[in-house]
Protein backbone atom coordinates (compact mmCIF):
# COMPACT_ATOMS: atom_id res chain seq x y z
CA UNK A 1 0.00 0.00 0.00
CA UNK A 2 1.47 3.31 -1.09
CA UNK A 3 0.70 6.09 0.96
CA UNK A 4 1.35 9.95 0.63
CA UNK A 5 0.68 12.32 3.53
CA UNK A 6 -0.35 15.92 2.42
CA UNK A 7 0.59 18.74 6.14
CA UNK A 8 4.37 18.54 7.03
CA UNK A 9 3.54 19.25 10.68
CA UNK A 10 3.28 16.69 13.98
CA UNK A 11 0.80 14.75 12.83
CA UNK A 12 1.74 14.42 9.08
CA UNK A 13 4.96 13.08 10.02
CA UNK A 14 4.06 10.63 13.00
CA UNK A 15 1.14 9.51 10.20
CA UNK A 16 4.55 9.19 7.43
CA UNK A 17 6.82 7.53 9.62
CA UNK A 18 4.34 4.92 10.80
CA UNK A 19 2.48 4.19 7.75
CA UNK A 20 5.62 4.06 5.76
CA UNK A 21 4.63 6.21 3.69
CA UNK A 22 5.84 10.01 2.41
CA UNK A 23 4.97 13.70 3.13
CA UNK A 24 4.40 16.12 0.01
CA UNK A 25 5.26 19.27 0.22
CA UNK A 26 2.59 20.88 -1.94
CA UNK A 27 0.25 23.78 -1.01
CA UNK A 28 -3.37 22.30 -0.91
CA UNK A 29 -4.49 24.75 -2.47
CA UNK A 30 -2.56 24.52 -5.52
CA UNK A 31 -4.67 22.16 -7.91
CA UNK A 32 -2.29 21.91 -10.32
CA UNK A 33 0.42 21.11 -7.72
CA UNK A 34 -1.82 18.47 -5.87
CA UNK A 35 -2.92 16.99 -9.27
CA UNK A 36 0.99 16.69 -10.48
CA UNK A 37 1.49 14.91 -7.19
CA UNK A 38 -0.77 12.64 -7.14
CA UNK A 39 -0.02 11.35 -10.49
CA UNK A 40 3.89 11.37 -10.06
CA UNK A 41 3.36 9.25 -6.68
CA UNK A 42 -0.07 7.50 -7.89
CA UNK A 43 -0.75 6.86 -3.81
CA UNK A 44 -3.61 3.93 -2.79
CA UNK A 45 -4.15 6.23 0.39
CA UNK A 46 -3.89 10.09 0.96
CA UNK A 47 -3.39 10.94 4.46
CA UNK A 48 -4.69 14.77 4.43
CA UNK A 49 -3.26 16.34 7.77
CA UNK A 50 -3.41 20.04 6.56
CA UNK A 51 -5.48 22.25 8.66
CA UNK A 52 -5.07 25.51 10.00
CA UNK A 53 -5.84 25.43 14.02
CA UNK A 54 -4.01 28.65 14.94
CA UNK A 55 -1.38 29.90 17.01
CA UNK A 56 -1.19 29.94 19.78
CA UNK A 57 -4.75 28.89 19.30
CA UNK A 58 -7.53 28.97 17.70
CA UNK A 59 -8.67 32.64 18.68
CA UNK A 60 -6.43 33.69 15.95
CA UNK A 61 -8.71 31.95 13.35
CA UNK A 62 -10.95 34.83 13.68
CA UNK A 63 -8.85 37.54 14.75
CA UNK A 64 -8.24 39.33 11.06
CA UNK A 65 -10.15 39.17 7.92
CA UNK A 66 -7.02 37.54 6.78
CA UNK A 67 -6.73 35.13 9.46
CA UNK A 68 -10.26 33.89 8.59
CA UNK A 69 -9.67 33.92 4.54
CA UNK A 70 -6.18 31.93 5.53
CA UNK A 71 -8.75 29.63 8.14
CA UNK A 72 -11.47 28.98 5.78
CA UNK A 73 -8.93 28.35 2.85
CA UNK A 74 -7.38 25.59 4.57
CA UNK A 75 -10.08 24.01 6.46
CA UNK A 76 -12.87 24.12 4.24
CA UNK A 77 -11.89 25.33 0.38
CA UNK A 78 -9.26 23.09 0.06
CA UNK A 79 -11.01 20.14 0.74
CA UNK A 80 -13.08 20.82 -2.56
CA UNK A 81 -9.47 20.00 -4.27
CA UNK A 82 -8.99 17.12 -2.71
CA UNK A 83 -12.42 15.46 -3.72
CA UNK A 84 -11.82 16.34 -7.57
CA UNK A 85 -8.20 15.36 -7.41
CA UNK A 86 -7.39 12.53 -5.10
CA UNK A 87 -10.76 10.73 -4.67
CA UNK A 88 -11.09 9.17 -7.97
CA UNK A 89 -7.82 7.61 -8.14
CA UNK A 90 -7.18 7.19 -4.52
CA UNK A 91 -8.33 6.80 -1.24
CA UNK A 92 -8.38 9.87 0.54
CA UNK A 93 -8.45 10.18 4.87
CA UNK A 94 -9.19 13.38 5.69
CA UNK A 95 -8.25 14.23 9.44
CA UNK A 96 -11.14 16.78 10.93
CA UNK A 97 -12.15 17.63 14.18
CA UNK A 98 -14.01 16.53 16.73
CA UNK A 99 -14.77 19.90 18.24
CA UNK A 100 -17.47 20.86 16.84
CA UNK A 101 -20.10 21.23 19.48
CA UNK A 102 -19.64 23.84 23.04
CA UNK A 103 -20.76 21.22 25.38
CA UNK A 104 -22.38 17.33 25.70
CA UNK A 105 -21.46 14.09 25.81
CA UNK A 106 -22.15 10.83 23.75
CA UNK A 107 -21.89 12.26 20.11
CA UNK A 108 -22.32 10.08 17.80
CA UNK A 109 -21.45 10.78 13.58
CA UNK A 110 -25.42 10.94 13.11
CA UNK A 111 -25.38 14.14 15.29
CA UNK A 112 -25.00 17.37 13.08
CA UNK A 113 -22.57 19.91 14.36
CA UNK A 114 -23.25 22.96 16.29
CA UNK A 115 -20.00 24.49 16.15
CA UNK A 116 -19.05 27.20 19.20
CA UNK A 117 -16.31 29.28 16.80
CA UNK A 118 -14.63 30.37 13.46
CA UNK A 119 -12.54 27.48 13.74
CA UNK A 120 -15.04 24.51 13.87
CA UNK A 121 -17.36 25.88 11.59
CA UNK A 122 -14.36 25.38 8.84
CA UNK A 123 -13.72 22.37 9.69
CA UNK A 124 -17.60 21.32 9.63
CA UNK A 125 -17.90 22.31 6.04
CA UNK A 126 -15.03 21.05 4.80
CA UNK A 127 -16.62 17.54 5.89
CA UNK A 128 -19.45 18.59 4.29
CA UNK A 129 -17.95 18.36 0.96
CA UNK A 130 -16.66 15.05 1.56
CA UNK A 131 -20.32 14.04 1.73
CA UNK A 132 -21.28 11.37 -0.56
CA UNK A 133 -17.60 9.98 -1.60
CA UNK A 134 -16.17 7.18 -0.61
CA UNK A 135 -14.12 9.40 1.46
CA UNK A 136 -13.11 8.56 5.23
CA UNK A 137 -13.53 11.45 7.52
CA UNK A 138 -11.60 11.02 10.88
CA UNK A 139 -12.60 13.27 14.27
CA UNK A 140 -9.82 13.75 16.72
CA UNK A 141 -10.02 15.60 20.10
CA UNK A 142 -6.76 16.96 22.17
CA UNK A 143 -4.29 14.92 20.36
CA UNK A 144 -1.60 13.72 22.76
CA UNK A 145 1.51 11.19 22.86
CA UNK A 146 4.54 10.98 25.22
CA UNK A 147 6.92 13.03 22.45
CA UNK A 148 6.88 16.83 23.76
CA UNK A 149 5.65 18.17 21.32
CA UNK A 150 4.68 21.83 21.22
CA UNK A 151 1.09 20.59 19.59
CA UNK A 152 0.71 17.82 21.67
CA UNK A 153 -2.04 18.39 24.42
CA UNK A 154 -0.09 17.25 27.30
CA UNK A 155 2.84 20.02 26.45
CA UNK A 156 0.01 22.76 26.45
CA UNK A 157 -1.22 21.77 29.71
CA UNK A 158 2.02 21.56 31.58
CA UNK A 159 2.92 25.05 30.30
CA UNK A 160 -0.17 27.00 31.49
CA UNK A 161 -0.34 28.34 34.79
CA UNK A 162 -4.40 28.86 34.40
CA UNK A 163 -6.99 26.52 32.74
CA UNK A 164 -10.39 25.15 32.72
CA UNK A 165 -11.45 21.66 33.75
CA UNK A 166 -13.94 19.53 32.44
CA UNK A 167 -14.20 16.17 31.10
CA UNK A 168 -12.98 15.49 27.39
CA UNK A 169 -12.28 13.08 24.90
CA UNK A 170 -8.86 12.57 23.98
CA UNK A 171 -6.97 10.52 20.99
CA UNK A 172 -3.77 8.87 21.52
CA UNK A 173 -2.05 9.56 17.88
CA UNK A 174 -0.59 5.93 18.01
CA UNK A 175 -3.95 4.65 18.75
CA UNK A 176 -4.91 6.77 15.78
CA UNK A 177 -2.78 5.85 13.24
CA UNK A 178 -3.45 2.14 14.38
CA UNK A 179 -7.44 2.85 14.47
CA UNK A 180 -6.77 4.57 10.52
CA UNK A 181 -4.79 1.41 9.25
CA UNK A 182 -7.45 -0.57 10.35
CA UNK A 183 -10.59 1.61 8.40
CA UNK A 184 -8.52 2.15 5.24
CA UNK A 185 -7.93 -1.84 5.42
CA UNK A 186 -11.90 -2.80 5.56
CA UNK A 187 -12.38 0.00 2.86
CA UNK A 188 -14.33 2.35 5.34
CA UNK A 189 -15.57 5.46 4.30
CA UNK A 190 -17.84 8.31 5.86
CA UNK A 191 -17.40 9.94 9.92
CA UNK A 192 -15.85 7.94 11.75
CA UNK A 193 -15.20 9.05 15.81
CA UNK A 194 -11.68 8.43 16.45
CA UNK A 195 -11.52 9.22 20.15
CA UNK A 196 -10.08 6.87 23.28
CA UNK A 197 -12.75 5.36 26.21
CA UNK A 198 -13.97 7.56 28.56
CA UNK A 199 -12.69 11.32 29.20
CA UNK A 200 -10.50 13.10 31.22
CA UNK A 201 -10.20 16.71 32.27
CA UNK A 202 -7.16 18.82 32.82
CA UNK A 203 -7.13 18.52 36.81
CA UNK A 204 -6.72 14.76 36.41
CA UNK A 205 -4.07 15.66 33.90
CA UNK A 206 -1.97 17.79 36.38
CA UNK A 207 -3.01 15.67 39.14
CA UNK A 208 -1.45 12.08 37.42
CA UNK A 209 1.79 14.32 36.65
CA UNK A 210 2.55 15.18 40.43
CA UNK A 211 1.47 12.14 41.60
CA UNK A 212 4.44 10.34 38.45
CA UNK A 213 6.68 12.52 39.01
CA UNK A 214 6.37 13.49 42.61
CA UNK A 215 6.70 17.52 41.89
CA UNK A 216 4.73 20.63 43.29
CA UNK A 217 2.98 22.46 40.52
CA UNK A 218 0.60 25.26 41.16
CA UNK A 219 -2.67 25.59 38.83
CA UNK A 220 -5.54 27.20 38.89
CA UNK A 221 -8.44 25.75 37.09
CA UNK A 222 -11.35 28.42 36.61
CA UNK A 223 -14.86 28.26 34.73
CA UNK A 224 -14.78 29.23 30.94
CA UNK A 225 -16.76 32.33 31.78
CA UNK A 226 -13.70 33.51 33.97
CA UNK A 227 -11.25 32.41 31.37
CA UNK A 228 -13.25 34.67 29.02
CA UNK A 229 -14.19 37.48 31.55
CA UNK A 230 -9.74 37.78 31.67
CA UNK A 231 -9.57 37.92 28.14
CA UNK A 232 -7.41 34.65 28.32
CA UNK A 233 -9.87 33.61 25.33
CA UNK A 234 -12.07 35.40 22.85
CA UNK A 235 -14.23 32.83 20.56
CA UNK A 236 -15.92 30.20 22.01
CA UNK A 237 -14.52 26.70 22.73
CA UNK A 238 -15.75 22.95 22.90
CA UNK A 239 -15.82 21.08 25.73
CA UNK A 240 -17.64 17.77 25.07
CA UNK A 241 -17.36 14.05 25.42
CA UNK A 242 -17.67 11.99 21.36
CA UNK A 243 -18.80 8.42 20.99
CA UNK A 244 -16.14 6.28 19.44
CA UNK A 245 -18.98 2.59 18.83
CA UNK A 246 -19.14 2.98 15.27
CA UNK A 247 -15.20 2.30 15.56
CA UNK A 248 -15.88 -0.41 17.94
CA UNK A 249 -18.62 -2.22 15.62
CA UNK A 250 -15.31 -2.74 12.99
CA UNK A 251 -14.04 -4.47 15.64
CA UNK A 252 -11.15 -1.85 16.69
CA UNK A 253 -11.16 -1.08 20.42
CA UNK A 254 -9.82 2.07 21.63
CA UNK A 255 -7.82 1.71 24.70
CA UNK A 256 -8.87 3.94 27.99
CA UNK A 257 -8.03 7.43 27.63
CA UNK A 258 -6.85 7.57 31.40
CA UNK A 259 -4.22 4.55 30.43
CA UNK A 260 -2.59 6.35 27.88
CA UNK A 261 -2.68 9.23 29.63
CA UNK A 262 -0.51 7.52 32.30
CA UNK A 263 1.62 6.16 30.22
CA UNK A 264 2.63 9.38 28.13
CA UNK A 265 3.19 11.02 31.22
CA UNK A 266 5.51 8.50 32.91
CA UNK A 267 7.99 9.64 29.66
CA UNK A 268 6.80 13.31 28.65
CA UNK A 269 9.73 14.90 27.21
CA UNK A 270 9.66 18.28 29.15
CA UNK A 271 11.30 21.55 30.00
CA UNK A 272 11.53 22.11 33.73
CA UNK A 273 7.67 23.36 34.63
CA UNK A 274 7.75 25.22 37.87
């Protein structure tokens, strides 16, 4: 199986490395430039881990015109290139969001989104125009591992010295890539949840670290209206809990989220955090 990964970030690579397969550089939104690779490299699978999330977060989606032409470019337009280019001749895994509703718990794929911000609504219609392909559409939440990595969930937590707390899915990117081998092997296609059991807030988080690693650290974990009321964020932000039994009716079990979460944190790569 040949695979070519389009987004030359964290989760582009980790998909490369581990799927054996080999990142593009080519602007998305280049049609010619996606079209000339996909017939130079003529893939079986397109791993498409381009999406514009914002730095430091996703306030900045909607912070300039230009940061929301740049948003909905990436999230949403694009996506329209890939279903003209790559899903005739290959199959294409397109990695979206699972934050796409402010608050709940048990969403399924049959639920339509509600999204809270700028941000999610691009990523909700660029699913949309996935609709009726044989497409597969994967939702993540709070991607983590044990790398240190500045994107990985666990490395923003440990850095901030104020934060809300509430229960959340999670995905494990080597349970990921795992649970995306799997789908792309059984020919899936359509929404598929790709979340580990149960969820886990950011006390918990910061709790397990102190307990592993037997170290003071001083939070303070506020509501979202007092994160909002400091002007620590300006656009709205998802807190909710996704089903992930539509993966486990293919037969691929995601492992607890609170087990990986131990485990990542027993080797988290880290700068000293005071």
């Amino acid at each position: 199986m040949k695979v070519i990964v389009f987004g030359d970030g964290w989760l582009g690579n980790l998909f490369a490395e581990k799927m054996k397969g080999q990142v593009v550089g080519v602007d998305i939104l280049d049609f010619d430039a996606v079209k000339r690779a996909v017939y130079d490299h003529k893939p079986d699978v397109v791993i498409n881990a381009v999406g514009k999330t914002g730095r430091p977060n996703i306030d900045w989606c909607e912070e300039s015109e230009d940061n929301k032409r740049l948003t909905r470019y990436s999230n949403d337009y694009a996506i329209s290139i890939l279903r003209e280019v790559v899903v005739p001749c290959a199959k294409l895994v397109h990695l979206s969001s699972g934050c796409l509703w402010e608050w709940g718990e048990d969403y399924s794929e049959m639920v339509d989104p509600d999204p809270p911000s700028f941000y999610s609504k691009t990523k909700a219609d660029g699913e949309k125009r996935l609709r009726l392909t044989d497409a597969l559409i994967v939702r993540i939440r709070m991607p983590f591992d044990g790398s240190g990595s500045p994107r990985c969930l666990l490395s923003k937590l440990l850095k901030y010295k104020t934060m809300i707390s509430y229960p959340n899915s999670l995905t494990y990117v080597p349970d990921l890539i795992d649970a995306v081998e799997h789908l792309v092997e059984l020919q899936e296609s359509g929404v598929f949840n790709v979340v580990n059991t149960g969820a886990v807030s950011a006390r918990e988080i910061i709790s397990a670290y102190r307990t592993i690693h037997t170290c003071d650290m001083e939070r303070e974990f506020i509501t979202i209206e007092e994160l909002a009321s400091r002007g620590l964020i300006r656009t709205g932000r998802s807190n909710t809990i996704l089903s992930n039994e539509k993966l486990l009716r293919t037969g691929f079990e995601m492992p607890k989220a609170r087990d990986r979460i131990s485990e990542c944190l027993s080797r988290q790569i880290l700068l000293p955090i005071s």
